[in-house]
N, C-alpha and C. Protein backbone atom coordinates (compact mmCIF):
# COMPACT_ATOMS: atom_id res chain seq x y z
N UNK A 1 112.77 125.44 110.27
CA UNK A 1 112.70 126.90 110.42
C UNK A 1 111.38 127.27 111.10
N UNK A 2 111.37 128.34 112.06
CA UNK A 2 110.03 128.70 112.93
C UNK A 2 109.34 129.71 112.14
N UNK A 3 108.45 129.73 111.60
CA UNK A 3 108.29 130.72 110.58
C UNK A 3 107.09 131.64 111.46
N UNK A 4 106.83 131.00 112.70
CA UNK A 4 105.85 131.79 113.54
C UNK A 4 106.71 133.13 114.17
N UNK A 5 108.10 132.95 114.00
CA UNK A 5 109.16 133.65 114.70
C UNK A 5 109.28 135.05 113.72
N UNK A 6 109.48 134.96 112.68
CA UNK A 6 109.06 135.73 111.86
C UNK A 6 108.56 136.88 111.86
N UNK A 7 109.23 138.13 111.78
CA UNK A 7 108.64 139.62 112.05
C UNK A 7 107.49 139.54 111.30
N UNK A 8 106.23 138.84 111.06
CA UNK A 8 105.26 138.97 110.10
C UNK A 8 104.24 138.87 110.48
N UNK A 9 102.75 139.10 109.99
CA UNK A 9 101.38 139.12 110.39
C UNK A 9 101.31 137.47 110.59
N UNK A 10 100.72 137.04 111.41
CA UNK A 10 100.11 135.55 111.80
C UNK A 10 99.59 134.69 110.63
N UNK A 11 98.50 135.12 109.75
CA UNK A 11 98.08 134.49 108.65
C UNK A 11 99.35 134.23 107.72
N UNK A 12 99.93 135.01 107.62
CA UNK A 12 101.23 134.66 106.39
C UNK A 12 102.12 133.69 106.43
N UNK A 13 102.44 133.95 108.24
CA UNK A 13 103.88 133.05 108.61
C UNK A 13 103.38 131.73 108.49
N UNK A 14 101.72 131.60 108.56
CA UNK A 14 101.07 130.35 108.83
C UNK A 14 100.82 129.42 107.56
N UNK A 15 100.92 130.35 106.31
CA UNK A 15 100.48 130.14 104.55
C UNK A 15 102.27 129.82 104.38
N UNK A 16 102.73 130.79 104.64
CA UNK A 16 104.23 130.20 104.04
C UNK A 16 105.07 129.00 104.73
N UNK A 17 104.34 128.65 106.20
CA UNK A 17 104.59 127.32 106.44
C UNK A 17 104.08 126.00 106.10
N UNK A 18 102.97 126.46 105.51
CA UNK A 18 101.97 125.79 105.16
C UNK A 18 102.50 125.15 103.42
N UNK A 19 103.01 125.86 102.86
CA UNK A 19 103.98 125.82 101.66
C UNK A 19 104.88 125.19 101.56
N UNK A 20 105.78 125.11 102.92
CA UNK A 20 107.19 124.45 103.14
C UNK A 20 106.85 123.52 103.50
N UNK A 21 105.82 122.72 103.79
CA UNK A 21 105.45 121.45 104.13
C UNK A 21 105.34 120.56 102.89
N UNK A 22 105.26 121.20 101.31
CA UNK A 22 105.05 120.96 100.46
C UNK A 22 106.34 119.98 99.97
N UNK A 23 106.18 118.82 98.89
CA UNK A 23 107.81 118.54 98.78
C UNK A 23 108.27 119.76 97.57
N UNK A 24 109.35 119.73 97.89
CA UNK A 24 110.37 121.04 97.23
C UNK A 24 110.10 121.95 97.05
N UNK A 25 109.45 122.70 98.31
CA UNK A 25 108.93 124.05 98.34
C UNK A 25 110.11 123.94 99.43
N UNK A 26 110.91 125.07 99.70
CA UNK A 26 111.89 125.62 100.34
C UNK A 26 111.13 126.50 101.02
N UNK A 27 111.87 127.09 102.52
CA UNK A 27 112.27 128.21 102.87
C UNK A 27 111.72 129.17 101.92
N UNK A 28 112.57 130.09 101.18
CA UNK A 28 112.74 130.93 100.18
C UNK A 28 111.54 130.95 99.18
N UNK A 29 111.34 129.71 98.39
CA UNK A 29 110.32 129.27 97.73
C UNK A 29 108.96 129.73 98.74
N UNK A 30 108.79 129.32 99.68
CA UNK A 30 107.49 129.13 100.10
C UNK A 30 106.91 131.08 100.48
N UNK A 31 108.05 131.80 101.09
CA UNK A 31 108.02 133.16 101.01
C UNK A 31 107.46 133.35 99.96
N UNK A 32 108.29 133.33 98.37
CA UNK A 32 107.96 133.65 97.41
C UNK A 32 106.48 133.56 96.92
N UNK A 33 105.56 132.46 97.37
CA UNK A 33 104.34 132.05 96.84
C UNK A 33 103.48 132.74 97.14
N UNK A 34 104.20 132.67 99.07
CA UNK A 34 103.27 133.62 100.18
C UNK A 34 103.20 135.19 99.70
N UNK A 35 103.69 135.50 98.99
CA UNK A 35 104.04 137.19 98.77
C UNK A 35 103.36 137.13 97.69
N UNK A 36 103.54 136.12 96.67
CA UNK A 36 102.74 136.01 95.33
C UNK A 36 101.54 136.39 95.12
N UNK A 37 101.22 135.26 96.25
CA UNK A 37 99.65 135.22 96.11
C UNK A 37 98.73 136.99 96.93
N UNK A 38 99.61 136.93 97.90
CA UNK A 38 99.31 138.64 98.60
C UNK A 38 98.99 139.64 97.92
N UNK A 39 99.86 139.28 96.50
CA UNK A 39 100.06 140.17 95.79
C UNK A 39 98.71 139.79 94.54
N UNK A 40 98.53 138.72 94.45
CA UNK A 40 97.28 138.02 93.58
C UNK A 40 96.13 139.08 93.69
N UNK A 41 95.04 139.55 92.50
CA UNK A 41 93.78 139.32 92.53
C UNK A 41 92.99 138.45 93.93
N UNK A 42 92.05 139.04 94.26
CA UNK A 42 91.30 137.74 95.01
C UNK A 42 91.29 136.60 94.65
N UNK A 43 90.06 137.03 93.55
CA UNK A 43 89.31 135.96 92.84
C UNK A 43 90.31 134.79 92.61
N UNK A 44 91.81 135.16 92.08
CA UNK A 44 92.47 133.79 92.03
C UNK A 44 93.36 133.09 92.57
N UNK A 45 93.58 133.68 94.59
CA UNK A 45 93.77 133.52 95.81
C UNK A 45 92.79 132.49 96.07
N UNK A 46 91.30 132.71 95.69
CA UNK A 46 90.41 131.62 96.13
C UNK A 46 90.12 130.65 95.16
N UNK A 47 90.41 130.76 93.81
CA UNK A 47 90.46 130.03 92.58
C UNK A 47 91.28 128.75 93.09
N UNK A 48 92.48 129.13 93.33
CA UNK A 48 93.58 127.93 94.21
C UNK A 48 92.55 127.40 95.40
N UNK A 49 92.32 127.95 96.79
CA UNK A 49 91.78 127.70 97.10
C UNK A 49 90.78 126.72 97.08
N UNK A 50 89.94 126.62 96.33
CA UNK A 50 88.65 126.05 96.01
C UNK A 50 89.37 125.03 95.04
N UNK A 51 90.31 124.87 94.21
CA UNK A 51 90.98 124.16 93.45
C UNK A 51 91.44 123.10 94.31
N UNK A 52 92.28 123.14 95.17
CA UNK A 52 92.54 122.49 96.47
C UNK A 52 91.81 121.57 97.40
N UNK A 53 90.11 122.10 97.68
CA UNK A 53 89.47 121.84 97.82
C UNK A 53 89.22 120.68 97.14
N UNK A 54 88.49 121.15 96.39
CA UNK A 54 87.67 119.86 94.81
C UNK A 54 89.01 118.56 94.92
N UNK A 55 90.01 118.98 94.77
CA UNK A 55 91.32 117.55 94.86
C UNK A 55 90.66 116.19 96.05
N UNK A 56 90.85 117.83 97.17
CA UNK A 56 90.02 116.46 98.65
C UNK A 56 88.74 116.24 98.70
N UNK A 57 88.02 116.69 97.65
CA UNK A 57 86.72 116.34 98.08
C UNK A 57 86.16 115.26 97.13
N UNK A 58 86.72 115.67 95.47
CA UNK A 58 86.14 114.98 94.70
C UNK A 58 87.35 113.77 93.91
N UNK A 59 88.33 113.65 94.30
CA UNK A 59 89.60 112.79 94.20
C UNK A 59 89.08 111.49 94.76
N UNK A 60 89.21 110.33 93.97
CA UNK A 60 89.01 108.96 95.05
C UNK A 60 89.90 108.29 93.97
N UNK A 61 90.17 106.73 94.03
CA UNK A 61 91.04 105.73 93.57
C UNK A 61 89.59 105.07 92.70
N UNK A 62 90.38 104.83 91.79
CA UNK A 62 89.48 104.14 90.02
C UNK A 62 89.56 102.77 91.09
N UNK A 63 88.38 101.89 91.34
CA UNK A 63 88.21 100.30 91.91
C UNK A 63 88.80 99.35 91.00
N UNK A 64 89.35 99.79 90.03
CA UNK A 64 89.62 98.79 89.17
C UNK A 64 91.64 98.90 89.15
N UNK A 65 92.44 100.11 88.82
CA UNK A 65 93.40 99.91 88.55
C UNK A 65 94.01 101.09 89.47
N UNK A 66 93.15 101.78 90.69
CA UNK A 66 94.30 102.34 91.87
C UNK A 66 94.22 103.75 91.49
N UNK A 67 94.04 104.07 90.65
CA UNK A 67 94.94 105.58 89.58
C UNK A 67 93.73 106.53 90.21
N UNK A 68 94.02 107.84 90.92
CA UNK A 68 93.29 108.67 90.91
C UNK A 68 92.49 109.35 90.16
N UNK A 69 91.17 109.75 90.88
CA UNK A 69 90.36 109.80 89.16
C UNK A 69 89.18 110.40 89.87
N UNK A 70 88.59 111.19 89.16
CA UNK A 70 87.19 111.80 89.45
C UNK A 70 85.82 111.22 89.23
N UNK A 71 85.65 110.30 88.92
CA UNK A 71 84.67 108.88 87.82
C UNK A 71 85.58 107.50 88.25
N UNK A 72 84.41 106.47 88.52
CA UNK A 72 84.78 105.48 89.04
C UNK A 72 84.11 104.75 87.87
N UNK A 73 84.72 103.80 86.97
CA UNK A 73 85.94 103.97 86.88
C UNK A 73 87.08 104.99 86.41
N UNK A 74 88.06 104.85 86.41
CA UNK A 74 88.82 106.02 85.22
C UNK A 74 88.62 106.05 84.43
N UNK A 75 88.82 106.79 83.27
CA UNK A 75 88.67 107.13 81.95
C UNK A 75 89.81 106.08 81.32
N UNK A 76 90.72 105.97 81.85
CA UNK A 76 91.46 104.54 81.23
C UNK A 76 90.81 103.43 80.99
N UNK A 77 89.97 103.48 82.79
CA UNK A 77 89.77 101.61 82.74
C UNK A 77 88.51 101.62 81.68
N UNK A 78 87.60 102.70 81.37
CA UNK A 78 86.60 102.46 80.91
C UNK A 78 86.85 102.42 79.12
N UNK A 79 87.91 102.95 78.55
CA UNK A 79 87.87 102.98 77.66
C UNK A 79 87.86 101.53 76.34
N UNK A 80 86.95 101.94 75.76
CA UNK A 80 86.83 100.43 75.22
C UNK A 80 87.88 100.32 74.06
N UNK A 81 88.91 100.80 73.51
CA UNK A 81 90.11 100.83 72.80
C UNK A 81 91.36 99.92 73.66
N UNK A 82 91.24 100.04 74.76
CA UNK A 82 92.69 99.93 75.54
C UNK A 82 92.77 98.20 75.68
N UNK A 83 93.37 97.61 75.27
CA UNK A 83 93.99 96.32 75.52
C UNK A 83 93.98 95.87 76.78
N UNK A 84 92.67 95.06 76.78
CA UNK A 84 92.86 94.24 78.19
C UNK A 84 93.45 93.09 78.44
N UNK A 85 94.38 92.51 78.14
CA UNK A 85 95.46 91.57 77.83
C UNK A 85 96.64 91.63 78.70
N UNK A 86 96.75 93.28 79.19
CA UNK A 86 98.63 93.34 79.38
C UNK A 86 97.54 94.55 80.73
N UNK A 87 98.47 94.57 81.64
CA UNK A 87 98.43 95.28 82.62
C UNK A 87 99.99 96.01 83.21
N UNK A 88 100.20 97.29 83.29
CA UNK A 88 101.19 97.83 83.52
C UNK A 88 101.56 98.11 85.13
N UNK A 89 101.88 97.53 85.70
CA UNK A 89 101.62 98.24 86.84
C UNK A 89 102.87 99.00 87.68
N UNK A 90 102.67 100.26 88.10
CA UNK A 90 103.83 100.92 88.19
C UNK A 90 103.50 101.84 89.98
N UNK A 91 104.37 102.62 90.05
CA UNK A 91 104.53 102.91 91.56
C UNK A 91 103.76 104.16 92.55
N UNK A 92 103.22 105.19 91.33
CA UNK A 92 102.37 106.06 91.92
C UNK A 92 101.51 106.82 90.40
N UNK A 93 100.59 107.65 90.34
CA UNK A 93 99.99 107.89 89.26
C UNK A 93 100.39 108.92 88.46
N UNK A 94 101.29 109.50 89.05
CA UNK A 94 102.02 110.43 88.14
C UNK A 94 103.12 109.38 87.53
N UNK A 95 103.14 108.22 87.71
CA UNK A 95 103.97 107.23 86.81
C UNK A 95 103.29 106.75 85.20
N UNK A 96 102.02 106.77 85.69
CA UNK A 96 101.01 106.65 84.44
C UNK A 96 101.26 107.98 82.99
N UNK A 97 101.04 109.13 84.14
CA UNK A 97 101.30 110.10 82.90
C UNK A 97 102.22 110.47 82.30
N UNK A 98 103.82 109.57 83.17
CA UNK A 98 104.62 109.52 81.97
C UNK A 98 104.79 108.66 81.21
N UNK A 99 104.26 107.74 81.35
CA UNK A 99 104.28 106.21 80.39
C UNK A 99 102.57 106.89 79.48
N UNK A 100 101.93 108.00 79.41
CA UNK A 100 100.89 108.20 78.42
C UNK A 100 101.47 108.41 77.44
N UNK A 101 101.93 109.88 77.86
CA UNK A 101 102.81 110.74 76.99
C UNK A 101 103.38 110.20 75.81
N UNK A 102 104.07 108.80 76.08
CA UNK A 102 104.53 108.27 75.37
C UNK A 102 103.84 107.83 73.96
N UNK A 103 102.81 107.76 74.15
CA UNK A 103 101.72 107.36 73.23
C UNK A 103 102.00 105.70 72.43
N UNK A 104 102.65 104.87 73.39
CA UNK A 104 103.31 103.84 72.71
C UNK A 104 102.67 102.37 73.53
N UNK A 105 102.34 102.97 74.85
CA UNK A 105 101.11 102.08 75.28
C UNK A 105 99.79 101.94 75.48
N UNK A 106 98.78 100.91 74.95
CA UNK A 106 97.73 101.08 75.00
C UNK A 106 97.09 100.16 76.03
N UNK A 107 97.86 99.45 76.73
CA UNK A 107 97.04 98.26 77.73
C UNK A 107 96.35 99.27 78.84
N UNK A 108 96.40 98.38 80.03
CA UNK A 108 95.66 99.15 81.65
C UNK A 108 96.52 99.37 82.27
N UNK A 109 96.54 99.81 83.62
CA UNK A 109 97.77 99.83 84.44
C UNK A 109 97.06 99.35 85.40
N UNK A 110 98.07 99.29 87.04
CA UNK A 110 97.38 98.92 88.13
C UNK A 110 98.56 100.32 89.08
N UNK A 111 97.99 100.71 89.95
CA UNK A 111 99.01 101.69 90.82
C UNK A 111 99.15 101.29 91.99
N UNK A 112 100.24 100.74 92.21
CA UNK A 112 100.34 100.69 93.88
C UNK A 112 100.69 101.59 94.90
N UNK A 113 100.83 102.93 94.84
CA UNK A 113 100.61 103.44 95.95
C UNK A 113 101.77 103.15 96.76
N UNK A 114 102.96 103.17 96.08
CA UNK A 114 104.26 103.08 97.11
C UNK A 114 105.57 101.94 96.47
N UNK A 115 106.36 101.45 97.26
CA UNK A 115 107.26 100.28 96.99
C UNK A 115 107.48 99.64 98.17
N UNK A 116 107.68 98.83 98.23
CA UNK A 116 108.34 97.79 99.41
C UNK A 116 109.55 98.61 100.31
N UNK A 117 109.43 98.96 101.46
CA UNK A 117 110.52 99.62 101.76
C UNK A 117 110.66 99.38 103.37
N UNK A 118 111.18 98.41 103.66
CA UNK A 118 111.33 97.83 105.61
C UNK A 118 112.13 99.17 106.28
N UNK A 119 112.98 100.11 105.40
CA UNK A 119 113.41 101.48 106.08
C UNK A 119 112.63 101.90 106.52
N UNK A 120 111.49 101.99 105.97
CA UNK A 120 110.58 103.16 105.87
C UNK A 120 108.83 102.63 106.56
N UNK A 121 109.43 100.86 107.19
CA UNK A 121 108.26 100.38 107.34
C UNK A 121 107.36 100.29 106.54
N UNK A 122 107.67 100.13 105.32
CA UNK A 122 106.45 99.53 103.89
C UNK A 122 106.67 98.40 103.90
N UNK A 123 105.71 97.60 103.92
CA UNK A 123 105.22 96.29 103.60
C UNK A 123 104.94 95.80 102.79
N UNK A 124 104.52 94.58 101.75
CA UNK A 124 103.51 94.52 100.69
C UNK A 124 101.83 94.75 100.89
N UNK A 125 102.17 94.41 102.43
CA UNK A 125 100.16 94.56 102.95
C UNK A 125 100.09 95.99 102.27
N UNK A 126 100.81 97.08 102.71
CA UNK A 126 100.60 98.75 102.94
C UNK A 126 100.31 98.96 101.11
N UNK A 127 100.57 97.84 100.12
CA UNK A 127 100.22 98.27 98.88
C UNK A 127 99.12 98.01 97.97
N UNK A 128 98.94 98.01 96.71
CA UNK A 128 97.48 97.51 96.61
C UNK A 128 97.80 96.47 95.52
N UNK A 129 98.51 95.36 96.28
CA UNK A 129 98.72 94.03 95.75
C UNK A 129 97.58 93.11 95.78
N UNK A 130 97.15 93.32 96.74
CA UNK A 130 95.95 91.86 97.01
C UNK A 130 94.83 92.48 95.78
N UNK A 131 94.46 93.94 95.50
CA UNK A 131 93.42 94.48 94.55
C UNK A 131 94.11 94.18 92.88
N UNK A 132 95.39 93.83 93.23
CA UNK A 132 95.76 93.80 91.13
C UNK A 132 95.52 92.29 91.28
N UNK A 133 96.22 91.52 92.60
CA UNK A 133 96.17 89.90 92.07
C UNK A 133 94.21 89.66 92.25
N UNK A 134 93.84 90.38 92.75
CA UNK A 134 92.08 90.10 92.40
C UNK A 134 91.38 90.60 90.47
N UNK A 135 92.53 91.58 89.92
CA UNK A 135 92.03 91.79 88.78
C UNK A 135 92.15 90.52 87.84
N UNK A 136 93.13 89.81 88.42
CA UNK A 136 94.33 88.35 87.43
C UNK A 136 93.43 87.47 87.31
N UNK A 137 92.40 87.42 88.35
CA UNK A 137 91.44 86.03 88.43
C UNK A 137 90.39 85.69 87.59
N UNK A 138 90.22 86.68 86.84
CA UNK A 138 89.20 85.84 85.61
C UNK A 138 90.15 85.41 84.16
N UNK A 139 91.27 86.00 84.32
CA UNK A 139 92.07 85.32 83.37
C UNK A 139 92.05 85.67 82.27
N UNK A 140 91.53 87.22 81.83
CA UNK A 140 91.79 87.86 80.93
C UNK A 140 92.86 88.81 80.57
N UNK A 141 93.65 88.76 81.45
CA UNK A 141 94.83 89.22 81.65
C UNK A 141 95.93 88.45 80.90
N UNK A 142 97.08 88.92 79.88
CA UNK A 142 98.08 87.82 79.83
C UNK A 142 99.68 87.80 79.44
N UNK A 143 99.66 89.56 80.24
CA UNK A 143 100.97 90.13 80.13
C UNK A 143 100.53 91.00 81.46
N UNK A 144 101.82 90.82 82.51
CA UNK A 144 101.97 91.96 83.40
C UNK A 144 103.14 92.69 83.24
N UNK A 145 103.51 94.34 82.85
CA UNK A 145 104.34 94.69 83.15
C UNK A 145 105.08 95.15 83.95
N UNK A 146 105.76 95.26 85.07
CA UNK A 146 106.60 95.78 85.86
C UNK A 146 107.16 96.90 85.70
N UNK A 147 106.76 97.95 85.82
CA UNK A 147 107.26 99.42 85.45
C UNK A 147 107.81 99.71 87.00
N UNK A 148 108.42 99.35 87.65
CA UNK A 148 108.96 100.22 88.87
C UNK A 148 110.15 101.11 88.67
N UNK A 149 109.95 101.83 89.58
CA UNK A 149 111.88 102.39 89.12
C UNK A 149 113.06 101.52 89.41
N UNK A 150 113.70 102.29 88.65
CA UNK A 150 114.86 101.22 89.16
C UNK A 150 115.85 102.05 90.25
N UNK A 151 115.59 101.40 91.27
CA UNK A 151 116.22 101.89 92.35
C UNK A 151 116.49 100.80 93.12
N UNK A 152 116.73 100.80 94.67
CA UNK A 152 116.77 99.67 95.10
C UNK A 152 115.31 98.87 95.78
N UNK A 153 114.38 100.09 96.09
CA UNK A 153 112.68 99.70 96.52
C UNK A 153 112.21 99.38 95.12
N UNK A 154 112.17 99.69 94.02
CA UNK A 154 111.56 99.56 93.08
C UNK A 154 112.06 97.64 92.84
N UNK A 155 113.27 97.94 92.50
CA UNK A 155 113.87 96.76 92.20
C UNK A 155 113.44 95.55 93.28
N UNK A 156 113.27 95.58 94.75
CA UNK A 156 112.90 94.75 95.35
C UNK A 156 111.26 94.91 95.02
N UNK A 157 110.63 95.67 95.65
CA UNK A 157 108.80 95.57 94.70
C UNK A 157 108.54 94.50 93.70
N UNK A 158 109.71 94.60 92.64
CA UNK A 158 109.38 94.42 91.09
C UNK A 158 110.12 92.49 91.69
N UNK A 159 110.77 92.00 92.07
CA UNK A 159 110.85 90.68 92.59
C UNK A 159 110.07 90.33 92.85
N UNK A 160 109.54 90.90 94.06
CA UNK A 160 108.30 90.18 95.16
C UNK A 160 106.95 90.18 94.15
N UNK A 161 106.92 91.16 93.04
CA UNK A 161 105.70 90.94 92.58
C UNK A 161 106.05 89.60 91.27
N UNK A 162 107.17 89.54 90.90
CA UNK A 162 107.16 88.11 90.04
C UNK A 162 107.62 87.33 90.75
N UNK A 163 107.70 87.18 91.69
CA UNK A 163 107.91 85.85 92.56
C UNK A 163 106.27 85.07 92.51
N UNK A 164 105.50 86.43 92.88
CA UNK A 164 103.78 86.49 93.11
C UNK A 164 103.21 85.55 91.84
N UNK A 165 103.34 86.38 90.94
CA UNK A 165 102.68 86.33 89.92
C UNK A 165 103.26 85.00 88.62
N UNK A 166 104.32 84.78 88.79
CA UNK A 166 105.43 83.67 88.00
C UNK A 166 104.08 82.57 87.70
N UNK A 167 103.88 81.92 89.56
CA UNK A 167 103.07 80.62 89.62
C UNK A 167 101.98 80.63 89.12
N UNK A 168 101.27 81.95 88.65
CA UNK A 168 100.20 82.05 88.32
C UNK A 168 99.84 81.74 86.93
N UNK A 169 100.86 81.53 85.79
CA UNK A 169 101.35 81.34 84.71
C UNK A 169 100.77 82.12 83.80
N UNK A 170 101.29 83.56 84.39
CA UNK A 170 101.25 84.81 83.39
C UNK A 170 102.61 85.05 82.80
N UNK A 171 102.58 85.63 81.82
CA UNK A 171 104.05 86.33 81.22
C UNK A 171 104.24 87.76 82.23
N UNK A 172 105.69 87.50 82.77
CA UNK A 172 105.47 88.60 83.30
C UNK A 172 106.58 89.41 82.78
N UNK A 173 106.85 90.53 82.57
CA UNK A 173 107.79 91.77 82.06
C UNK A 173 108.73 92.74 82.68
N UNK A 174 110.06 93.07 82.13
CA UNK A 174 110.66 94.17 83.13
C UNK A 174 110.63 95.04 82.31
N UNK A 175 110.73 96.42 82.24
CA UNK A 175 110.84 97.68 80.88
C UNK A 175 112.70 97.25 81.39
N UNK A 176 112.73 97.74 80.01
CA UNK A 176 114.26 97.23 79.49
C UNK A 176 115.01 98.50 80.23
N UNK A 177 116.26 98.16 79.88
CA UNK A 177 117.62 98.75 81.02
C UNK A 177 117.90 100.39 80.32
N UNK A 178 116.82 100.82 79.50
CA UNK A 178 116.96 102.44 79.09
C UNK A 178 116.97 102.96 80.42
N UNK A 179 116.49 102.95 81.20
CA UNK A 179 116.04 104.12 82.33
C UNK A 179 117.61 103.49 83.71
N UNK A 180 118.26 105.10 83.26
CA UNK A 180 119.19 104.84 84.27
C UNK A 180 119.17 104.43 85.68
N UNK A 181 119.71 103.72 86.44
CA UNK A 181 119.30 103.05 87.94
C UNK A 181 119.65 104.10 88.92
N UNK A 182 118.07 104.78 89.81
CA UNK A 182 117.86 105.31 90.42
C UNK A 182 116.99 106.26 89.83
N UNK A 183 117.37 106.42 88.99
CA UNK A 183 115.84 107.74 88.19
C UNK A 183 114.74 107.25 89.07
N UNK A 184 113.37 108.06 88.54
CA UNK A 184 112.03 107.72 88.33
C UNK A 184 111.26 108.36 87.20
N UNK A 185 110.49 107.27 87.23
CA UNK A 185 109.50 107.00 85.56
C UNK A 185 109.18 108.24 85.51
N UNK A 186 108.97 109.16 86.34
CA UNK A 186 107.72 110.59 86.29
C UNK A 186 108.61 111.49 85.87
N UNK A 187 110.18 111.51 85.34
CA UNK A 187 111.00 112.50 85.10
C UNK A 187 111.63 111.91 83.67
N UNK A 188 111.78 110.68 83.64
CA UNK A 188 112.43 109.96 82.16
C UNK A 188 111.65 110.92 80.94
N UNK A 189 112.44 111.20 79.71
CA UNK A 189 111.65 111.86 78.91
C UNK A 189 110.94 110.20 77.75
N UNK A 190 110.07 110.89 76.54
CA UNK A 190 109.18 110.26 75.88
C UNK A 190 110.01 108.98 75.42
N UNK A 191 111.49 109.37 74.35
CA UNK A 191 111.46 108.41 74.29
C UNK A 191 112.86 107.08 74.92
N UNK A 192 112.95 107.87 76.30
CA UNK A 192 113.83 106.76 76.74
C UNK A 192 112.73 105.44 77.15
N UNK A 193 111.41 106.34 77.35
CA UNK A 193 110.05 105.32 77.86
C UNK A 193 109.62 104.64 77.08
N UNK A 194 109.56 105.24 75.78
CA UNK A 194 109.12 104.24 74.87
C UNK A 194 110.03 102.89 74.16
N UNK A 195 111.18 103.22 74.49
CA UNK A 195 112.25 101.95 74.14
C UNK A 195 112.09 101.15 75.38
N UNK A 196 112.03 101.65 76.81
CA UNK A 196 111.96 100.93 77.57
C UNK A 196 110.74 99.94 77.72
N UNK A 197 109.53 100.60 77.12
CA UNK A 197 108.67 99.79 76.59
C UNK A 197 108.82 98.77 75.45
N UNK A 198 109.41 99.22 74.36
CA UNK A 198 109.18 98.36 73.31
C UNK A 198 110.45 97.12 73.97
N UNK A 199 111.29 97.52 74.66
CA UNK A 199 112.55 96.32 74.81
C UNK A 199 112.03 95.70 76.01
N UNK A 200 111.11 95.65 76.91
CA UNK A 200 110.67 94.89 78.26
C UNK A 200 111.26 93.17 77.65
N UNK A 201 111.36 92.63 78.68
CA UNK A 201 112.07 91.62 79.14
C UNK A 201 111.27 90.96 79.77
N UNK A 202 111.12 89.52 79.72
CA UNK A 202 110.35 88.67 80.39
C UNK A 202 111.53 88.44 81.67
N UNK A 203 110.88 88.71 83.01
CA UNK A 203 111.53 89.14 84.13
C UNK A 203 111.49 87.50 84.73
């Protein structure tokens, strides 16, 4: 849709395209925000604003397990409670906060930042495989879990990474067959996650 085409002032058509670039901001939707905010107070027109901001400015990846984070390390990796034994590693970081929620795991995670996908030109280089098999090497590690979705990228990911990791003679894990094939982890509620946790499967 040309939204420059638009019987409307220049700044707007430019904010409500700027919206629809968003994932699942619509057409319709993105109007709606654009009018919203028009209609907003200043102060919390630029509140967003400046909110937006701080994401790109002060957002970087935890060096240790991938997960976006404001403090290097995260507040995960640093916490001295969390089980360094088992490592979860799953497909983007809003995957983390639904496997928190759960309150049923306490290990680390690792985030890769995507799945294996030759459609889409993903690779394993394009992920942050070579940074989890660098966490494996002092050998305090001695459970990996495989949290991918189950889809068909997830499902190939979750191979290639125990193909990886098998020789290395770690235990490695699948979360059990609760989570219907094709979902994703960031929508499953608490406790289809937490059975899928407690039933994991040596993969």
């Amino acid at each position: 849709m040309d939204f420059e085409s638009l019987p409307t002032a220049q700044p707007v058509a430019r904010l409500i395209e700027e919206f629809h670039r968003l994932p699942g901001i619509g057409p319709k939707s993105a109007q709606r925000l654009t009018y919203y905010l028009l209609r907003a107070p200043e102060e919390q027109a630029r509140a967003l604003a400046q909110a937006i901001l701080a994401v790109k400015d002060k957002i970087v990846l935890c060096s240790q397990c991938q997960n976006i984070t404001d403090a290097d390390p995260c507040l995960i990796c640093r916490h001295p409670e969390r089980d360094r034994t088992q490592i979860c590693v799953v497909e983007e970081p809003l995957d983390i906060l639904a496997l928190e929620r759960t309150g049923g795991y306490k290990g680390l995670y690792h985030v890769l930042h995507g799945v294996i996908s030759p459609m889409d030109g993903v690779g394993p280089e394009d992920l942050k495989i070579r940074e989890l098999l660098e966490r494996l090497k002092d050998g305090e590690v001695q459970e990996v879990i495989l949290a991918t979705n189950p889809n068909l990228e997830g499902e190939a990911t979750a191979m290639y990474l125990q193909n990886l990791l098998k020789p290395l003679g770690l235990k490695v894990t699948r979360l059990a067959r609760g989570l219907p094939f094709g979902s994703d982890l960031e929508y499953a509620d608490e406790v289809t996650l937490t059975r899928a946790l407690e039933g994991r499967q040596e993969a």
